[in-house]
PDB file of N, CA and C in Angstrom:
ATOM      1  N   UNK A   1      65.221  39.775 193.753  1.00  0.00           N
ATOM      2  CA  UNK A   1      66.363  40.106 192.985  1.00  0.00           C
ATOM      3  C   UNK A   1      66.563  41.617 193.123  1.00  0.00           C
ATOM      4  N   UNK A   2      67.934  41.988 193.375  1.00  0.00           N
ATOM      5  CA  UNK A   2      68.347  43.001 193.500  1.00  0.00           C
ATOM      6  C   UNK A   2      68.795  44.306 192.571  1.00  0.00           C
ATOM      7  N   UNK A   3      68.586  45.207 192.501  1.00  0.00           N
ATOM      8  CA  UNK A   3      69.788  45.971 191.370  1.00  0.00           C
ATOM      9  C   UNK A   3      71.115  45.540 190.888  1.00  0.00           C
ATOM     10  N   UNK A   4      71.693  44.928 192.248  1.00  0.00           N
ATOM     11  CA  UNK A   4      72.716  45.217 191.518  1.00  0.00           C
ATOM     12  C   UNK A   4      73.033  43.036 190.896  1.00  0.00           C
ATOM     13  N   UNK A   5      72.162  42.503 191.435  1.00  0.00           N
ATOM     14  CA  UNK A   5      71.806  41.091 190.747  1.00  0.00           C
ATOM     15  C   UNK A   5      72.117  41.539 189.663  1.00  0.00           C
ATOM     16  N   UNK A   6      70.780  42.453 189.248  1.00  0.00           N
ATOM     17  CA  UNK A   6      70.287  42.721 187.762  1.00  0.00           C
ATOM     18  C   UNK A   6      71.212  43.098 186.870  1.00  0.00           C
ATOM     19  N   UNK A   7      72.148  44.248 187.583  1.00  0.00           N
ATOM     20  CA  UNK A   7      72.910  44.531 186.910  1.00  0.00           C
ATOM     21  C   UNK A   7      74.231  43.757 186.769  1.00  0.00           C
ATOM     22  N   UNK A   8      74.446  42.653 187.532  1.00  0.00           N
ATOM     23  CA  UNK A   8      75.550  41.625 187.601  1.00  0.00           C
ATOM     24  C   UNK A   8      74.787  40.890 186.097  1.00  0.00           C
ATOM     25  N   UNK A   9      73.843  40.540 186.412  1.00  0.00           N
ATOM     26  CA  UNK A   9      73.167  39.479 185.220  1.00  0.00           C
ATOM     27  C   UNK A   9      73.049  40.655 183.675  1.00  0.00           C
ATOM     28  N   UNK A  10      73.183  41.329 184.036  1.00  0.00           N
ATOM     29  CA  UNK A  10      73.332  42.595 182.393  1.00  0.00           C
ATOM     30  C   UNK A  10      74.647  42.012 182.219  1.00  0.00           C
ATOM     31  N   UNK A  11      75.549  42.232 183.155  1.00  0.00           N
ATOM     32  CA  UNK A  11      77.190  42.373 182.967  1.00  0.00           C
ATOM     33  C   UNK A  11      77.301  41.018 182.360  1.00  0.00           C
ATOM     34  N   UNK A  12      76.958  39.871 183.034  1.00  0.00           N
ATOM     35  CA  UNK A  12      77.392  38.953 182.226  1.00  0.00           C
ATOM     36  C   UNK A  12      77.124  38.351 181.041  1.00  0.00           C
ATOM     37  N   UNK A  13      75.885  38.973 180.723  1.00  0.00           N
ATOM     38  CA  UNK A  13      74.912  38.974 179.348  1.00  0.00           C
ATOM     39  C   UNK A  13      75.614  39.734 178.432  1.00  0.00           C
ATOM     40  N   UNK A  14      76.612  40.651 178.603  1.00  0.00           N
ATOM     41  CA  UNK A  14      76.789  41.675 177.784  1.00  0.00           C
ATOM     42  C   UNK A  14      78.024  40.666 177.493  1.00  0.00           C
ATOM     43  N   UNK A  15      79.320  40.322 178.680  1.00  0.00           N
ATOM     44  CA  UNK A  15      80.333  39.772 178.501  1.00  0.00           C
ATOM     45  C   UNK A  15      79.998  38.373 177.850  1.00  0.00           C
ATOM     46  N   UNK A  16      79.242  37.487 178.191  1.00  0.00           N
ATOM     47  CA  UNK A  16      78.689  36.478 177.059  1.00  0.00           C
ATOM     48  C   UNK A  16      78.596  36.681 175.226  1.00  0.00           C
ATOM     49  N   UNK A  17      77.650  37.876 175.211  1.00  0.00           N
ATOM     50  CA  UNK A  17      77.361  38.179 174.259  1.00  0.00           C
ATOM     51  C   UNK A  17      78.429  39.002 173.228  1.00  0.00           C
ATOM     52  N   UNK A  18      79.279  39.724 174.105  1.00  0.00           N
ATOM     53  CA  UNK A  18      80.855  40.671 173.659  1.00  0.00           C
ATOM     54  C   UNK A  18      81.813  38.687 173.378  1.00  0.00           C
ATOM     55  N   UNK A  19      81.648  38.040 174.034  1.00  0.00           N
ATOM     56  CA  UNK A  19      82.594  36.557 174.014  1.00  0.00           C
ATOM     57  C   UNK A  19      82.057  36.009 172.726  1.00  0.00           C
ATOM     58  N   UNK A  20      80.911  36.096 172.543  1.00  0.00           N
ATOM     59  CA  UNK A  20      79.970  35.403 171.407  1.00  0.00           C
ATOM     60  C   UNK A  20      80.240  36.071 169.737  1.00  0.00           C
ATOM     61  N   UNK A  21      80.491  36.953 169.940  1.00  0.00           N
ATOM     62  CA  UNK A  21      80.239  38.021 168.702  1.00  0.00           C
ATOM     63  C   UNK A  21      82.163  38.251 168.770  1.00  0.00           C
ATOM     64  N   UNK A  22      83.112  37.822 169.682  1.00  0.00           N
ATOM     65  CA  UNK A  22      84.556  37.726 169.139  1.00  0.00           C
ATOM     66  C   UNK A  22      84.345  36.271 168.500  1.00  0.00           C
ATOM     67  N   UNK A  23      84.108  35.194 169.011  1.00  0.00           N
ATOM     68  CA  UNK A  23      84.229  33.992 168.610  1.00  0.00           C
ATOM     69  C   UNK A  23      83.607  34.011 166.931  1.00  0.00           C
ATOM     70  N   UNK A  24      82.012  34.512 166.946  1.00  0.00           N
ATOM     71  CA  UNK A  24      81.600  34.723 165.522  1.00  0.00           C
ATOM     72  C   UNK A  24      82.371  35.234 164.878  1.00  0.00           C
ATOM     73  N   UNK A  25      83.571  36.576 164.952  1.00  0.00           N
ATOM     74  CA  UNK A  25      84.134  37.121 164.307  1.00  0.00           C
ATOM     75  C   UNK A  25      85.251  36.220 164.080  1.00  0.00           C
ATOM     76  N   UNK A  26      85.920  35.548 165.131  1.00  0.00           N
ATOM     77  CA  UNK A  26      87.065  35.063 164.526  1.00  0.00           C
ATOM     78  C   UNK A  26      86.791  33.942 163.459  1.00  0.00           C
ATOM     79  N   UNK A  27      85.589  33.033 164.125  1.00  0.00           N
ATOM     80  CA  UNK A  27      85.119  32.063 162.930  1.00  0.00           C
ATOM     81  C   UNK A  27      84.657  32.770 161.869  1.00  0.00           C
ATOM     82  N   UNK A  28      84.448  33.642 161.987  1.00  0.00           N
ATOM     83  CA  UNK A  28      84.192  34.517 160.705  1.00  0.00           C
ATOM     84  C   UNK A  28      85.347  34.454 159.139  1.00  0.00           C
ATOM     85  N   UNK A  29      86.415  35.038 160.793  1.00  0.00           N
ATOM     86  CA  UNK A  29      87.688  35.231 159.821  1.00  0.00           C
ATOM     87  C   UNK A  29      88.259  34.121 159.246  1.00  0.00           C
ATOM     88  N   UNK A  30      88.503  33.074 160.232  1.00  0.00           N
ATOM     89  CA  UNK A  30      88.822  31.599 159.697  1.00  0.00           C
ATOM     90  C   UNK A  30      88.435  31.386 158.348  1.00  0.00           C
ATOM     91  N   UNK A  31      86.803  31.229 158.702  1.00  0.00           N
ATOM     92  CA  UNK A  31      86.264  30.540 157.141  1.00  0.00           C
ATOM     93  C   UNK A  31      86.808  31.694 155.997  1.00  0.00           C
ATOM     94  N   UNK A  32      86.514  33.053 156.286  1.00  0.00           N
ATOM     95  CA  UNK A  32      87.169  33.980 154.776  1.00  0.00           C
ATOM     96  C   UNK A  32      88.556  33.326 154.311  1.00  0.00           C
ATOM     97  N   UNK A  33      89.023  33.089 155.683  1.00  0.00           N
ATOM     98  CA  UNK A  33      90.828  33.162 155.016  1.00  0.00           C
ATOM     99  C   UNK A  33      90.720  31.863 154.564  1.00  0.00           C
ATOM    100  N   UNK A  34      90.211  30.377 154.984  1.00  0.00           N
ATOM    101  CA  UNK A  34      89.888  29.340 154.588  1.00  0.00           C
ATOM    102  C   UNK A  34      89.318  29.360 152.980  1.00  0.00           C
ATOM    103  N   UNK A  35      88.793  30.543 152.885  1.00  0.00           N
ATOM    104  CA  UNK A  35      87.824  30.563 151.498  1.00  0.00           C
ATOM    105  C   UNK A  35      88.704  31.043 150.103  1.00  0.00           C
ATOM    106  N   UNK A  36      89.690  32.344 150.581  1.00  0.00           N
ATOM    107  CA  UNK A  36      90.946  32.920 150.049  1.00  0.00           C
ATOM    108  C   UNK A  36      91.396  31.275 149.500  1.00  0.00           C
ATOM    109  N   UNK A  37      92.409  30.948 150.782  1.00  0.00           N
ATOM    110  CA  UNK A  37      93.261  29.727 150.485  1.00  0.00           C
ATOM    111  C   UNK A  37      92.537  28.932 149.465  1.00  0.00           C
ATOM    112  N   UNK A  38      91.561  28.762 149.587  1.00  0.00           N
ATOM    113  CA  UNK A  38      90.822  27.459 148.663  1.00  0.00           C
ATOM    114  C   UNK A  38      90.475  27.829 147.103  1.00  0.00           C
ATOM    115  N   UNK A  39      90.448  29.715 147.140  1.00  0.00           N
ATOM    116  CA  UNK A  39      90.047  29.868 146.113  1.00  0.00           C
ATOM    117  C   UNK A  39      91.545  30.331 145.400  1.00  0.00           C
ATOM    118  N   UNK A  40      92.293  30.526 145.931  1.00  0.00           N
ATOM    119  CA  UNK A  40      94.133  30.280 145.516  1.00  0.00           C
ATOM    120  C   UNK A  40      94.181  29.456 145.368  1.00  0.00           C
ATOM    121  N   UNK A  41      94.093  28.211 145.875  1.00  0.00           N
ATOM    122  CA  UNK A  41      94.508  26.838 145.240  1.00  0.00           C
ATOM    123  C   UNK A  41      93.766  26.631 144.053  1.00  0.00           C
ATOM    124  N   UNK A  42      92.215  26.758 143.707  1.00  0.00           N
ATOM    125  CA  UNK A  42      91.731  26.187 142.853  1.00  0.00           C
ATOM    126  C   UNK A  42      92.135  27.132 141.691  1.00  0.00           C
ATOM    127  N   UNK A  43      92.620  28.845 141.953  1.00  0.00           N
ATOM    128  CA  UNK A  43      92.859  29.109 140.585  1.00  0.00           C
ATOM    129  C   UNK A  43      94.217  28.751 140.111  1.00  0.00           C
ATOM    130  N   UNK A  44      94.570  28.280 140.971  1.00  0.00           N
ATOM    131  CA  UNK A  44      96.747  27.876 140.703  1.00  0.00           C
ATOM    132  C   UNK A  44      96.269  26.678 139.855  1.00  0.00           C
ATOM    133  N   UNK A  45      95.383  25.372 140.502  1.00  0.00           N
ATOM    134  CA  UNK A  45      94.942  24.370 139.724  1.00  0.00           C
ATOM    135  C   UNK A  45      94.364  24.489 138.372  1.00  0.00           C
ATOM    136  N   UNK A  46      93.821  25.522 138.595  1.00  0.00           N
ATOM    137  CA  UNK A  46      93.021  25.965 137.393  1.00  0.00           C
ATOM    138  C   UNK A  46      93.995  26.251 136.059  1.00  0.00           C
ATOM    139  N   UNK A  47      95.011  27.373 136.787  1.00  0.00           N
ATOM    140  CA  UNK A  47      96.309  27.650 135.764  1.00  0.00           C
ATOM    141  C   UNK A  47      96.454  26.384 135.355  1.00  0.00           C
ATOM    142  N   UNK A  48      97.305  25.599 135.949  1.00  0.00           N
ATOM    143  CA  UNK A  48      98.215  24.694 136.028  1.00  0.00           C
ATOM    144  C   UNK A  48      97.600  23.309 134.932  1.00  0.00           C
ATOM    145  N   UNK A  49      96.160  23.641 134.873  1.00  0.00           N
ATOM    146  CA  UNK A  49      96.013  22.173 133.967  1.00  0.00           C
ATOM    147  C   UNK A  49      95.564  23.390 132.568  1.00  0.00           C
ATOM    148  N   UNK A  50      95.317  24.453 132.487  1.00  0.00           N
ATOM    149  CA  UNK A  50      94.674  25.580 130.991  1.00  0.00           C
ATOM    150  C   UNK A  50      96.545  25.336 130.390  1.00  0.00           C
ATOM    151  N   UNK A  51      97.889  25.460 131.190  1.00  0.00           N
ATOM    152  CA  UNK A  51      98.776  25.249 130.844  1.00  0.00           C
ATOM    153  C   UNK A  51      99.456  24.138 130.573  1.00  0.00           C
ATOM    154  N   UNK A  52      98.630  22.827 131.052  1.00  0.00           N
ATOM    155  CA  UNK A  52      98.616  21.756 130.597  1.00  0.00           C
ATOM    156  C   UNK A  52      98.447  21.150 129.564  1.00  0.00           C
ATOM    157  N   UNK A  53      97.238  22.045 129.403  1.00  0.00           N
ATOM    158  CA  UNK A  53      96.378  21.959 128.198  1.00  0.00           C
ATOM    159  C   UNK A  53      96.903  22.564 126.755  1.00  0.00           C
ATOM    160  N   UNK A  54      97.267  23.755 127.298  1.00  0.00           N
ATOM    161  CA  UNK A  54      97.937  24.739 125.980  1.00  0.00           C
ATOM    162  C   UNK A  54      99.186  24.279 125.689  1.00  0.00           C
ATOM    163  N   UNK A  55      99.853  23.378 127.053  1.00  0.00           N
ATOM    164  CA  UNK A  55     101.160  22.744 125.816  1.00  0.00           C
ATOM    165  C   UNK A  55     100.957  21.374 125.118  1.00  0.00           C
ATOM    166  N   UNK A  56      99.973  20.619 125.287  1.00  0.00           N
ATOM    167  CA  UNK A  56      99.674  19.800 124.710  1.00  0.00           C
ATOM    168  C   UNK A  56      99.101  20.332 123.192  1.00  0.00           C
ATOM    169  N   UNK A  57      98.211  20.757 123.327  1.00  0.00           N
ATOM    170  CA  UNK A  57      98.106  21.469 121.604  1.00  0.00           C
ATOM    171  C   UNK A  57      98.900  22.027 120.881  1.00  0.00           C
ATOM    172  N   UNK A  58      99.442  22.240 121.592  1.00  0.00           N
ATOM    173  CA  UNK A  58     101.157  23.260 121.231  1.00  0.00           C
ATOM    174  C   UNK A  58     101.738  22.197 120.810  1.00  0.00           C
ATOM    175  N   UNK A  59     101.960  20.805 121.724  1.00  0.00           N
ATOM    176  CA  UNK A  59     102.813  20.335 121.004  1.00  0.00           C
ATOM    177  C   UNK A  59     102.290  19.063 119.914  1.00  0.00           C
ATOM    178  N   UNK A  60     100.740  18.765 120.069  1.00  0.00           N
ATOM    179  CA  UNK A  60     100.107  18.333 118.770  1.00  0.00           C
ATOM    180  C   UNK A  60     100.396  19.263 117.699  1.00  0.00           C
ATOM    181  N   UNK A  61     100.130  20.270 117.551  1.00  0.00           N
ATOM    182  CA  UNK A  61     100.311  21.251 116.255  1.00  0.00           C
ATOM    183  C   UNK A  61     101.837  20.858 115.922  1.00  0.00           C
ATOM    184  N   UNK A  62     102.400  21.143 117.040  1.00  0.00           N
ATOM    185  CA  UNK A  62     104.381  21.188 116.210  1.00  0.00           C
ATOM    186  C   UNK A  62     104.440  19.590 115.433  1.00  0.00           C
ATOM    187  N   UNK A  63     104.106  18.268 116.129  1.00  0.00           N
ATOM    188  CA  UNK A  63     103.971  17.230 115.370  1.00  0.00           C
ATOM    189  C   UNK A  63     103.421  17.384 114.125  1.00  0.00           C
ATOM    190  N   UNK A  64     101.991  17.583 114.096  1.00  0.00           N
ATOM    191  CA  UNK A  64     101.418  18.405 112.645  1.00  0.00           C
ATOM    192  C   UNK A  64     102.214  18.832 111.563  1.00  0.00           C
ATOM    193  N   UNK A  65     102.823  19.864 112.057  1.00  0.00           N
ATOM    194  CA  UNK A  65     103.578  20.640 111.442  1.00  0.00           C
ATOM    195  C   UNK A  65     104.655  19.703 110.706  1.00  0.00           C
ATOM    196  N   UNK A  66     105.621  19.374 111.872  1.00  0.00           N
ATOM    197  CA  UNK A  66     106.928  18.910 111.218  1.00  0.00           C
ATOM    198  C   UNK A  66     106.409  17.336 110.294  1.00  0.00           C
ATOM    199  N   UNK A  67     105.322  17.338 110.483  1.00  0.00           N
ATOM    200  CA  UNK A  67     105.129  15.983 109.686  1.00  0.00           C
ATOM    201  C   UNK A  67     104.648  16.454 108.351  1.00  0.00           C
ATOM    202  N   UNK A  68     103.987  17.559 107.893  1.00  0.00           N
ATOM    203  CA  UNK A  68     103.944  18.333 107.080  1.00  0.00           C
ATOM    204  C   UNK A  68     104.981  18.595 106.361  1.00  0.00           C
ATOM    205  N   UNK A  69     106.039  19.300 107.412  1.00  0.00           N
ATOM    206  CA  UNK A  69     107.054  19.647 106.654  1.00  0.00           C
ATOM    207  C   UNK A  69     107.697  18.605 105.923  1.00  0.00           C
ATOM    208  N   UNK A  70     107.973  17.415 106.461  1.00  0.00           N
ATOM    209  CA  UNK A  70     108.367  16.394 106.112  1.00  0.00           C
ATOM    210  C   UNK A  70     108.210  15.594 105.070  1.00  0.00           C
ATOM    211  N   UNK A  71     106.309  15.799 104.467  1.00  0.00           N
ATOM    212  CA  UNK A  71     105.928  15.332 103.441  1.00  0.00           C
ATOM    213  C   UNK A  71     106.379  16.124 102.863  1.00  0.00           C
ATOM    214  N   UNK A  72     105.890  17.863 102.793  1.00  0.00           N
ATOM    215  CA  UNK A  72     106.546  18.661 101.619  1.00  0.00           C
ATOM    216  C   UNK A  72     108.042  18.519 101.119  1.00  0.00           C
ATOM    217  N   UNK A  73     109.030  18.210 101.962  1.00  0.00           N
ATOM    218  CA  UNK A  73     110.464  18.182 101.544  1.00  0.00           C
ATOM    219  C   UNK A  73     110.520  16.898 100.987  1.00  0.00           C
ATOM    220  N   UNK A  74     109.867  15.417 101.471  1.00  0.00           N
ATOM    221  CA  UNK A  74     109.638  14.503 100.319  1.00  0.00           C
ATOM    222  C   UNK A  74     109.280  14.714  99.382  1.00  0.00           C
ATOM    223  N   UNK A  75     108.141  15.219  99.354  1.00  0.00           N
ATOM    224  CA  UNK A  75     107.589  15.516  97.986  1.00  0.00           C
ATOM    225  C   UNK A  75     108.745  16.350  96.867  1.00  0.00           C
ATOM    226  N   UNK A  76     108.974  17.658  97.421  1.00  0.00           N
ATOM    227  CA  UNK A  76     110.167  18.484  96.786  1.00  0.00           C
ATOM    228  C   UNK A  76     111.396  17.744  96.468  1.00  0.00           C
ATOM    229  N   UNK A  77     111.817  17.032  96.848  1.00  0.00           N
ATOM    230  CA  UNK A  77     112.761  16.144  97.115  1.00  0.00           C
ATOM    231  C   UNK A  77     112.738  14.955  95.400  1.00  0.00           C
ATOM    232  N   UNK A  78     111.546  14.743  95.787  1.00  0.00           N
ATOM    233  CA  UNK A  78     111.034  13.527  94.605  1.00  0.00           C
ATOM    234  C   UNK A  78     111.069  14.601  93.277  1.00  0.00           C
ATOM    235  N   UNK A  79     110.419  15.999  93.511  1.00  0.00           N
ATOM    236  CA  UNK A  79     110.410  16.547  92.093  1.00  0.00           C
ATOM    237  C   UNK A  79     111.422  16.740  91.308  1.00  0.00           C
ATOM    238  N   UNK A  80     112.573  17.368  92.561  1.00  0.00           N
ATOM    239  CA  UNK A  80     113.833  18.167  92.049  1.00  0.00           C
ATOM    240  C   UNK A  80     114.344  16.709  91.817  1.00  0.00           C
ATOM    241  N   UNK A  81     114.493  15.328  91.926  1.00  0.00           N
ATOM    242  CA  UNK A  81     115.130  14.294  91.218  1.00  0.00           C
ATOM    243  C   UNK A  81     114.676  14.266  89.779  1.00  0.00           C
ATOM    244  N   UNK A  82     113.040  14.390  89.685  1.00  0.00           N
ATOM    245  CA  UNK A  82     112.775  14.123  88.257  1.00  0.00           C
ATOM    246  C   UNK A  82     112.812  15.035  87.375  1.00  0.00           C
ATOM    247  N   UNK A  83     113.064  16.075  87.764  1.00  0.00           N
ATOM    248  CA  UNK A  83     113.701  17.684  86.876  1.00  0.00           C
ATOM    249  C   UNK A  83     114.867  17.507  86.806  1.00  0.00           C
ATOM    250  N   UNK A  84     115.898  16.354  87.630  1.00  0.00           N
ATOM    251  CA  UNK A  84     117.567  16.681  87.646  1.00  0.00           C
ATOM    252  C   UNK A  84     117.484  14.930  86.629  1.00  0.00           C
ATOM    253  N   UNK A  85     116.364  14.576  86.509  1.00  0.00           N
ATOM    254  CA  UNK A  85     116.825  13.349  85.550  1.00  0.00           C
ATOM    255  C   UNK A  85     116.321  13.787  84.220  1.00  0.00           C
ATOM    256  N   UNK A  86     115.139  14.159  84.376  1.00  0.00           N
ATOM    257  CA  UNK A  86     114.918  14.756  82.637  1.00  0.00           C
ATOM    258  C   UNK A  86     116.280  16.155  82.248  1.00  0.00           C
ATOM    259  N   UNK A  87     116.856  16.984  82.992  1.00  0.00           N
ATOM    260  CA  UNK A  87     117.916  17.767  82.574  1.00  0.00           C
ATOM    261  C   UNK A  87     119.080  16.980  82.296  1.00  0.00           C
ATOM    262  N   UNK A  88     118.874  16.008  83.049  1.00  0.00           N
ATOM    263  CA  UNK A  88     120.351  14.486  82.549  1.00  0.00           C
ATOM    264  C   UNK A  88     119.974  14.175  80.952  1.00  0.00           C
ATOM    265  N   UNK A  89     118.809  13.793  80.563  1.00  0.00           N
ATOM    266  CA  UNK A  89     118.458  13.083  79.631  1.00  0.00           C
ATOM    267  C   UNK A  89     118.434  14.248  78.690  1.00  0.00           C
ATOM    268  N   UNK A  90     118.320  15.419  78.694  1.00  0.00           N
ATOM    269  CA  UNK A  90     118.399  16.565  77.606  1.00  0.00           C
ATOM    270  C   UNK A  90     119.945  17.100  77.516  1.00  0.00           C
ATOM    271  N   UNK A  91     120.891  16.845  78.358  1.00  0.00           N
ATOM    272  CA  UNK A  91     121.846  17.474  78.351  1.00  0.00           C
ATOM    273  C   UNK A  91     122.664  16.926  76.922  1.00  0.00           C
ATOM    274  N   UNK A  92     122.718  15.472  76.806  1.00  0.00           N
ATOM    275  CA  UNK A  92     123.430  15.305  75.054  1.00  0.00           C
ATOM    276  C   UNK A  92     123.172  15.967  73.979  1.00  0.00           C
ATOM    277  N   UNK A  93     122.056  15.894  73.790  1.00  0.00           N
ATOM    278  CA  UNK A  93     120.838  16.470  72.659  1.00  0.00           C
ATOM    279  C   UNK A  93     121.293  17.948  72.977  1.00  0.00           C
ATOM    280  N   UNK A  94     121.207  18.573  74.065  1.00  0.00           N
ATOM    281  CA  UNK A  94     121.847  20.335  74.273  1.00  0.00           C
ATOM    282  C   UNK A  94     123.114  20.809  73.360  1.00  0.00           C
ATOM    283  N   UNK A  95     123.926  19.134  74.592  1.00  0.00           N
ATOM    284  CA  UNK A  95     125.673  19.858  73.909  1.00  0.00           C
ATOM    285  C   UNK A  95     125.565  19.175  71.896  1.00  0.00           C
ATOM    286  N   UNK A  96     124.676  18.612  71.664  1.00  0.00           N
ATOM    287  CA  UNK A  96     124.960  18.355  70.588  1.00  0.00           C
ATOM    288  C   UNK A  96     124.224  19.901  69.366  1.00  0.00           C
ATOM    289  N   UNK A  97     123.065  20.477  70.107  1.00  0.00           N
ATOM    290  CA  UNK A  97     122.596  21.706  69.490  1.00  0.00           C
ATOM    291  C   UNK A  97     123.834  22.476  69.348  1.00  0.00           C
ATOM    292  N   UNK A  98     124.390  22.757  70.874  1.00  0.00           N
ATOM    293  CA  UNK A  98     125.241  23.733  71.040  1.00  0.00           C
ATOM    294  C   UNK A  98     126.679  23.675  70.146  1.00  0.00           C
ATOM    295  N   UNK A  99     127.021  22.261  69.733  1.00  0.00           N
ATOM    296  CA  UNK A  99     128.140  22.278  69.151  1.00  0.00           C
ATOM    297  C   UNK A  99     127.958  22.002  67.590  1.00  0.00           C
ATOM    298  N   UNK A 100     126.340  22.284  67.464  1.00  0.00           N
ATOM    299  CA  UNK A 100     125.861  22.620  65.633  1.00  0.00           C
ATOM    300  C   UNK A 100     126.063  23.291  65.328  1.00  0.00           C
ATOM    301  N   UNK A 101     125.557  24.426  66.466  1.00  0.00           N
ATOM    302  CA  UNK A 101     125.301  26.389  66.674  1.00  0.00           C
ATOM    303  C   UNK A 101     127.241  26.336  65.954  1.00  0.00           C
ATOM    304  N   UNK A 102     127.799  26.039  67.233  1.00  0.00           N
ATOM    305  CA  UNK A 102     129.445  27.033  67.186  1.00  0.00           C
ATOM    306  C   UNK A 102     129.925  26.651  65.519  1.00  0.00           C
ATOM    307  N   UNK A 103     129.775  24.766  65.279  1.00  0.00           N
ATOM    308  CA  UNK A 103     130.176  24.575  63.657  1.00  0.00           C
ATOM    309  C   UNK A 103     129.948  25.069  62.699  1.00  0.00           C
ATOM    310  N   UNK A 104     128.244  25.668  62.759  1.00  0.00           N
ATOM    311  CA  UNK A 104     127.766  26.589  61.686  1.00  0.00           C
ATOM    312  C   UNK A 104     128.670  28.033  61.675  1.00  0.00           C
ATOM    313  N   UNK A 105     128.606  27.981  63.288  1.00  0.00           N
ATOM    314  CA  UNK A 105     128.933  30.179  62.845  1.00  0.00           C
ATOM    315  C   UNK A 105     130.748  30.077  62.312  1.00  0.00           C
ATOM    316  N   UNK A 106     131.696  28.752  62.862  1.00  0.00           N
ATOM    317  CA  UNK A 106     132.489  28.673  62.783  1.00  0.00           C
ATOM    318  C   UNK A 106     132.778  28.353  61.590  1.00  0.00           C
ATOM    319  N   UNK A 107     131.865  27.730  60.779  1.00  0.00           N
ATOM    320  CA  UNK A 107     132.075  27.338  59.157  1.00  0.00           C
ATOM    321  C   UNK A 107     131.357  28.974  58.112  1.00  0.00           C
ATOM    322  N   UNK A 108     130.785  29.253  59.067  1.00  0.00           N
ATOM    323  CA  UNK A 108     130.543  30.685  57.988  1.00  0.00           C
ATOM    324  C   UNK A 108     131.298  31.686  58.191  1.00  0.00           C
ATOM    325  N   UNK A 109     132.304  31.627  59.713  1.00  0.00           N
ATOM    326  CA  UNK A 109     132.897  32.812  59.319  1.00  0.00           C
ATOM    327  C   UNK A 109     134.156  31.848  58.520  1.00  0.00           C
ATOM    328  N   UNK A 110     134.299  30.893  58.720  1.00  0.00           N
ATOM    329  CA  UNK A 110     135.665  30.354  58.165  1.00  0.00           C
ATOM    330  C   UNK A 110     135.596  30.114  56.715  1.00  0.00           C
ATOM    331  N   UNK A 111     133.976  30.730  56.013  1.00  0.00           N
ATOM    332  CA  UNK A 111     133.824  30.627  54.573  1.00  0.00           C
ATOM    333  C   UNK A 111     133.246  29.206  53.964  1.00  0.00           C
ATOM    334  N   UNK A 112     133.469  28.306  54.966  1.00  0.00           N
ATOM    335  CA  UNK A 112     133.626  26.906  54.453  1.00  0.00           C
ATOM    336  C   UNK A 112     132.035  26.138  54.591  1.00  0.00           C
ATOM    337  N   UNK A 113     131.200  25.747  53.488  1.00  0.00           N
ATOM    338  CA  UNK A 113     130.125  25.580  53.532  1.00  0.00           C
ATOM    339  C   UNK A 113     129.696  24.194  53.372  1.00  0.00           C
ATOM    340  N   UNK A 114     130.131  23.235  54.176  1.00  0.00           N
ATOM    341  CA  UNK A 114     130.022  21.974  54.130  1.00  0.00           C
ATOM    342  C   UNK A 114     128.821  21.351  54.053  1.00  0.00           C
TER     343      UNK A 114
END
């Protein structure tokens, strides 16, 4: 074997090895950008069901709520009837105070003491 064998067999060892170490690099790059993409998708997925999630409680609570509200305005509802029926049931007995009151002051200023 010759020098310049030797040095043919360097050359192609080097160009093998320069071919070897682009290929590693590009598979290199592949899998990173492969790894990016995958880890973009899983945090978009990730969003996408935490916002799934947060409108579902969101919209359990608003049910909650308006069913709440709903009892309270029944409830309010039921009171202000039985405050507007006992003020029904006092209102004779009132106008009958009220029209004792005016007969009295109206018979004392009118002198007349019945």
């Amino acid at each position: 074997m010759g020098k310049a064998d030797a040095l043919s067999q360097i050359k192609e060892a080097e160009a093998k090895a320069k071919k070897t170490l682009e290929e590693a690099e590009e598979r290199q790059k592949a899998i990173i950008s492969s790894a990016r993409r995958e880890a973009v998708d899983k945090l978009q997925a990730a969003e996408r069901d935490l916002r799934a999630k947060r409108e579902a409680a969101l919209d359990r609570e608003r049910k909650a709520l308006a069913a709440n509200r709903d009892e309270l305005l029944r409830k309010g509802n039921e009171e202000a009837a039985a405050i507007e029926a006992k003020a029904a049931e006092r209102v004779p007995k009132a106008k009958n105070t009220i029209k004792q009151y005016f007969e009295r002051a109206f018979d004392a200023a009118a002198g007349t003491n019945e």
